[in-house]
C-alpha atoms as a PDB file:
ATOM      1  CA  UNK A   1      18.739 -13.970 -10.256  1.00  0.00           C
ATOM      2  CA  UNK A   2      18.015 -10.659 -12.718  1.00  0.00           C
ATOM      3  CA  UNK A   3      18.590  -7.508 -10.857  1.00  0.00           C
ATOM      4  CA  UNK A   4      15.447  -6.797 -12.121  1.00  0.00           C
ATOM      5  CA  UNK A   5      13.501  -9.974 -11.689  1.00  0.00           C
ATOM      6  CA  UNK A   6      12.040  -9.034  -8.332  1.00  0.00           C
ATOM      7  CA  UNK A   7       9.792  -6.645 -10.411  1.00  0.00           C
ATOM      8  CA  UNK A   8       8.697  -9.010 -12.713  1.00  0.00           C
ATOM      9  CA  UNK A   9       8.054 -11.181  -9.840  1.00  0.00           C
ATOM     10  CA  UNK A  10       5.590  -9.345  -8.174  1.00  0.00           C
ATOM     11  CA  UNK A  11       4.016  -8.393 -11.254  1.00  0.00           C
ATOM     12  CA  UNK A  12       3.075 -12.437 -11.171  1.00  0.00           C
ATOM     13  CA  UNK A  13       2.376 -11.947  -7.835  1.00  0.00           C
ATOM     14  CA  UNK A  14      -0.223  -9.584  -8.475  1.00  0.00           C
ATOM     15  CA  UNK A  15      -1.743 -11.411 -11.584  1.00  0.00           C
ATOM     16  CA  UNK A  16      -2.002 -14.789  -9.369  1.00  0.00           C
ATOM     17  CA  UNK A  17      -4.478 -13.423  -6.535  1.00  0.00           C
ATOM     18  CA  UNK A  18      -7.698 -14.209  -6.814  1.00  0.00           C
ATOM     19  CA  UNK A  19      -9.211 -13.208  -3.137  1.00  0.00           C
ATOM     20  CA  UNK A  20      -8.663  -9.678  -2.851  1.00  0.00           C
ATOM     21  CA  UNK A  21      -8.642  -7.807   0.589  1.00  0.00           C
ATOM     22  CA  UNK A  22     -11.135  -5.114   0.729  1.00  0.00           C
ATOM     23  CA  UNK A  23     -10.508  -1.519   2.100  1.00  0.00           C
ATOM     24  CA  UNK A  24     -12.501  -0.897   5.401  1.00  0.00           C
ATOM     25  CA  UNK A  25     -12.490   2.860   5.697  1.00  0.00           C
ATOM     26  CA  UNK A  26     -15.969   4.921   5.292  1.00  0.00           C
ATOM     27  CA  UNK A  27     -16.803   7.658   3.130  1.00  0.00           C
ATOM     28  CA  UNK A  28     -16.235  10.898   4.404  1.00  0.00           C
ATOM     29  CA  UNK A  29     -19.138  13.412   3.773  1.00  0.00           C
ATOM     30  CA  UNK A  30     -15.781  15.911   2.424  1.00  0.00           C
ATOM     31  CA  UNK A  31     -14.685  13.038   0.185  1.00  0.00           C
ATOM     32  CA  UNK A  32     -15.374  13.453  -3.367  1.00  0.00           C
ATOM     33  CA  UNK A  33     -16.023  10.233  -5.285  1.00  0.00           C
ATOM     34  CA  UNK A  34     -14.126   9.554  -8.230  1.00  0.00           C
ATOM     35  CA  UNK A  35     -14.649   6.035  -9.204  1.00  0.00           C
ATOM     36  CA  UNK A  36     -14.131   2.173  -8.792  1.00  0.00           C
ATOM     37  CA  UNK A  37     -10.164   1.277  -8.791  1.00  0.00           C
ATOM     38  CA  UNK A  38      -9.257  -1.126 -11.328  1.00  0.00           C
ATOM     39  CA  UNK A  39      -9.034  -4.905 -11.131  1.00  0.00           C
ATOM     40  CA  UNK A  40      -5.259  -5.030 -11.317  1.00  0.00           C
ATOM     41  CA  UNK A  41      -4.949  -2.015  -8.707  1.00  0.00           C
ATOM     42  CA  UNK A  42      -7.588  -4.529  -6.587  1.00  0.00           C
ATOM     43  CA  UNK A  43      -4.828  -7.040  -6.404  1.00  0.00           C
ATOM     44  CA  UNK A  44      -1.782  -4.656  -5.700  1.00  0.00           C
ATOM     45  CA  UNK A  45      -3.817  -3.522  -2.760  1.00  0.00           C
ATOM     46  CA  UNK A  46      -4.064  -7.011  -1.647  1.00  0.00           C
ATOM     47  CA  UNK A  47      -0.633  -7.649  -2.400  1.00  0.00           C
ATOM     48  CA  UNK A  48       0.281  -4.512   0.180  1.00  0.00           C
ATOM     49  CA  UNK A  49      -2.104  -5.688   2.775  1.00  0.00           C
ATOM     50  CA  UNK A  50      -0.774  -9.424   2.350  1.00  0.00           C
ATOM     51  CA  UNK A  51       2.702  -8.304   3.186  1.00  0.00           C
ATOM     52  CA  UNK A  52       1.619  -5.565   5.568  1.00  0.00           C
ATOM     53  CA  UNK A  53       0.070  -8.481   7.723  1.00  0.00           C
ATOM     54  CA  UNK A  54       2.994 -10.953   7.893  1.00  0.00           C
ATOM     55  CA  UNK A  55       5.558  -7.578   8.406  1.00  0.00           C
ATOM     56  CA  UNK A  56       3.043  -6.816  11.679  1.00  0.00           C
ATOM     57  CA  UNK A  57       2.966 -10.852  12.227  1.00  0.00           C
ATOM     58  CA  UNK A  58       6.846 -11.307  12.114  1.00  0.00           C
ATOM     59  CA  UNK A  59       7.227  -8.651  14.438  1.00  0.00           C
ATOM     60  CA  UNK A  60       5.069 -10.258  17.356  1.00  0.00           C
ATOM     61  CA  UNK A  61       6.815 -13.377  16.493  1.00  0.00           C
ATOM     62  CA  UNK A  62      10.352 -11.740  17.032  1.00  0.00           C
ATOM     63  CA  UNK A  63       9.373 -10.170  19.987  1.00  0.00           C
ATOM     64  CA  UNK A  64       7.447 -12.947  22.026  1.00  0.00           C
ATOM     65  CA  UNK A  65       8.649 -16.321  19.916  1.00  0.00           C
ATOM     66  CA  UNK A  66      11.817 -16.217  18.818  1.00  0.00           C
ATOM     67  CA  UNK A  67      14.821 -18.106  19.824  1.00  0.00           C
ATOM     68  CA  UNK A  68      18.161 -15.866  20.216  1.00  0.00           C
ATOM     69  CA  UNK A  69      19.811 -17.415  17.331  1.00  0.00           C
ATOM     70  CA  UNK A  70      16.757 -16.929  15.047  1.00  0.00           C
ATOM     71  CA  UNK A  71      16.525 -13.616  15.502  1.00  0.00           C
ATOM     72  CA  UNK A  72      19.158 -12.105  13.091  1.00  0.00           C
ATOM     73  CA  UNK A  73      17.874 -14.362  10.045  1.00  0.00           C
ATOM     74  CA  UNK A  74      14.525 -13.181  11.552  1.00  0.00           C
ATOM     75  CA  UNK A  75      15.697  -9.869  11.391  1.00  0.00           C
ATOM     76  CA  UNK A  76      16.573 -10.045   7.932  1.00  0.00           C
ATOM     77  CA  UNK A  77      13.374 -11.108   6.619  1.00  0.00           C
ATOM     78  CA  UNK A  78      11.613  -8.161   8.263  1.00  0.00           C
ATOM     79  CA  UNK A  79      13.573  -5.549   6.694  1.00  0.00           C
ATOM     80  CA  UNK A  80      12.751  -7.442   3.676  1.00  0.00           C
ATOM     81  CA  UNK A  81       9.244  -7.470   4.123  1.00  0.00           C
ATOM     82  CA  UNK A  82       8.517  -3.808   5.408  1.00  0.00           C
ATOM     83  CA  UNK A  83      11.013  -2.551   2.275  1.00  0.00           C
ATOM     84  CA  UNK A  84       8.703  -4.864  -0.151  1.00  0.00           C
ATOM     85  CA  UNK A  85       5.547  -3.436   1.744  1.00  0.00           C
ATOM     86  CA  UNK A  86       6.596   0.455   0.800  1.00  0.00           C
ATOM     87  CA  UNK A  87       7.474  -0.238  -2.361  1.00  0.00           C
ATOM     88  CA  UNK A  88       3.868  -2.113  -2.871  1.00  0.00           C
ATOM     89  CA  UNK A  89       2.351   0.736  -1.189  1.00  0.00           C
ATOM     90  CA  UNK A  90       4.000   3.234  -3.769  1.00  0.00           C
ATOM     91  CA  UNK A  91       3.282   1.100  -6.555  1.00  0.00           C
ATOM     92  CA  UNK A  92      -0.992   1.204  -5.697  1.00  0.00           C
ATOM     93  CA  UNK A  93      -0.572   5.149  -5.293  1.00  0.00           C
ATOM     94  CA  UNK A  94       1.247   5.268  -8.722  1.00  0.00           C
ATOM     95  CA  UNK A  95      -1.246   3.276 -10.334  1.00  0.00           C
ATOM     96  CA  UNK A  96      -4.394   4.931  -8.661  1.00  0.00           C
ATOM     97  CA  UNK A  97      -3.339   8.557  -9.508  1.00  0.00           C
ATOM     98  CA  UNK A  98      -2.399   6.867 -12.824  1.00  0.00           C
ATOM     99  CA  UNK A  99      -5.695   6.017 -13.261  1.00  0.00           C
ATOM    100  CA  UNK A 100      -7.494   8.909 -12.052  1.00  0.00           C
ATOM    101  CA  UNK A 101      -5.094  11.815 -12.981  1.00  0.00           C
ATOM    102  CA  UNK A 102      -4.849  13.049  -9.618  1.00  0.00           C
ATOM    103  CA  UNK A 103      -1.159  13.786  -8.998  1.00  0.00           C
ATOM    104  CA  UNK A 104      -1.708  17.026  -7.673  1.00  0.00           C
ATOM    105  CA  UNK A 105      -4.791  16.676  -4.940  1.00  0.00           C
ATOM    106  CA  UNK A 106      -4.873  14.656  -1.920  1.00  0.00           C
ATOM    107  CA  UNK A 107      -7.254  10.756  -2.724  1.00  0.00           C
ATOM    108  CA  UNK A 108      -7.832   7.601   0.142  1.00  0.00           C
ATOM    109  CA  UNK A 109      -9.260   4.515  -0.964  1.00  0.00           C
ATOM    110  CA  UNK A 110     -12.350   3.184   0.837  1.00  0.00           C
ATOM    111  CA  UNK A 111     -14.925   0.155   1.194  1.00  0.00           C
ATOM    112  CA  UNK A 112     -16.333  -1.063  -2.390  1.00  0.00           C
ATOM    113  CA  UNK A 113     -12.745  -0.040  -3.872  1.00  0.00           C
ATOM    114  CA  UNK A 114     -13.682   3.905  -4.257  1.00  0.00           C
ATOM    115  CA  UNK A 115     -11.053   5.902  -4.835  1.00  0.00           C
ATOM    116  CA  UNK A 116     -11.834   9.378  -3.388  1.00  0.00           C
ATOM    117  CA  UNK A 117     -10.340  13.159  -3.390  1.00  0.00           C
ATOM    118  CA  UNK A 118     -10.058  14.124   0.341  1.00  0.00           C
ATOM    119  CA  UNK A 119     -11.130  17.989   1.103  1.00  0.00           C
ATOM    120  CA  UNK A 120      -7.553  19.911   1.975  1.00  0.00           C
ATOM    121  CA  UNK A 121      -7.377  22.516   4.643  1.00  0.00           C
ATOM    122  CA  UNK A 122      -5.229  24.976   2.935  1.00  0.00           C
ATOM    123  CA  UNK A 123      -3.078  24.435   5.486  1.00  0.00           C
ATOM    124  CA  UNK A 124      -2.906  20.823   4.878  1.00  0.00           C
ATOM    125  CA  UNK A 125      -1.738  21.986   0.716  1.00  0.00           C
ATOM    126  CA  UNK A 126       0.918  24.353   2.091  1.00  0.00           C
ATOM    127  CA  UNK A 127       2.180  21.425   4.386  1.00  0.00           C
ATOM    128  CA  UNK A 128       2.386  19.068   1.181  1.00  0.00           C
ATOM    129  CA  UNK A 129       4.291  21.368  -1.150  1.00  0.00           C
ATOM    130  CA  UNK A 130       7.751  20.707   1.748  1.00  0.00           C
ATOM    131  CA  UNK A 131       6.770  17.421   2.886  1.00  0.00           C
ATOM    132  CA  UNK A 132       5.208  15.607  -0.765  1.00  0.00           C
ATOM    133  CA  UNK A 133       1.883  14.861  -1.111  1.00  0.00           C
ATOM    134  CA  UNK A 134       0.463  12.699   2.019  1.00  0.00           C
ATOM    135  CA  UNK A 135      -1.448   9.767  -0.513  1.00  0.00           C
ATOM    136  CA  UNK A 136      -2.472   7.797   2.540  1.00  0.00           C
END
């Protein structure tokens, strides 16, 4: 396979869902509403979630099912998946802040796909500038 295919192929990935997962978390009376995500940003969010779930799956099964010599292929797999779910992760931030021009301020995503600017303490800013903006 391409070095690069794995990119391509979750740009297919992405395209292909139809049922998306939905974000759960509520509106803060601090957050500042900034608009509907779009439909491909939808899907990558789904895509994250997806993998999220059978990286948290994967784990119980290692722990409680797994036979000794399955563990190591097992193994493998996981590291796949929770590398696959960062990158995924990064990939929705990009493309959010993309969309919304808000590189430099703190945003969550919540129920009904609203992408929001969460209030900063100024602590929280000075925090961000050494560690890199928290995006979750």
């Amino acid at each position: 396979m391409d070095k690069t295919a794995w990119l391509e192929l979750i740009n297919l990935e992405v395209k292909s869902i139809e049922t998306k997962i939905e974000p759960k978390g509520k509106r803060d009376l601090d957050d500042e509403i900034l608009g509907e995500i779009s439909e491909y940003s939808k899907k990558l969010y789904t895509l994250w979630m997806r993998t999220e779930k059978e990286s948290s799956q994967l784990e119980l099964d290692i722990k409680y099912d797994s036979l000794e010599e399955e563990v190591n292929i097992t193994l493998e797999k996981l590291a796949k998946l929770k590398s696959t779910s960062r990158l995924l992760k990064e990939l929705f931030w990009y493309t959010c802040n993309d969309e919304f021009d808000t590189w430099t301020c703190n945003v969550g995503i919540r129920e009904g796909w609203i992408l929001v600017k969460v209030k900063d303490s100024p602590l929280d800013f000075i925090g961000n500038i050494f560690k890199g903006f928290n995006l979750d």
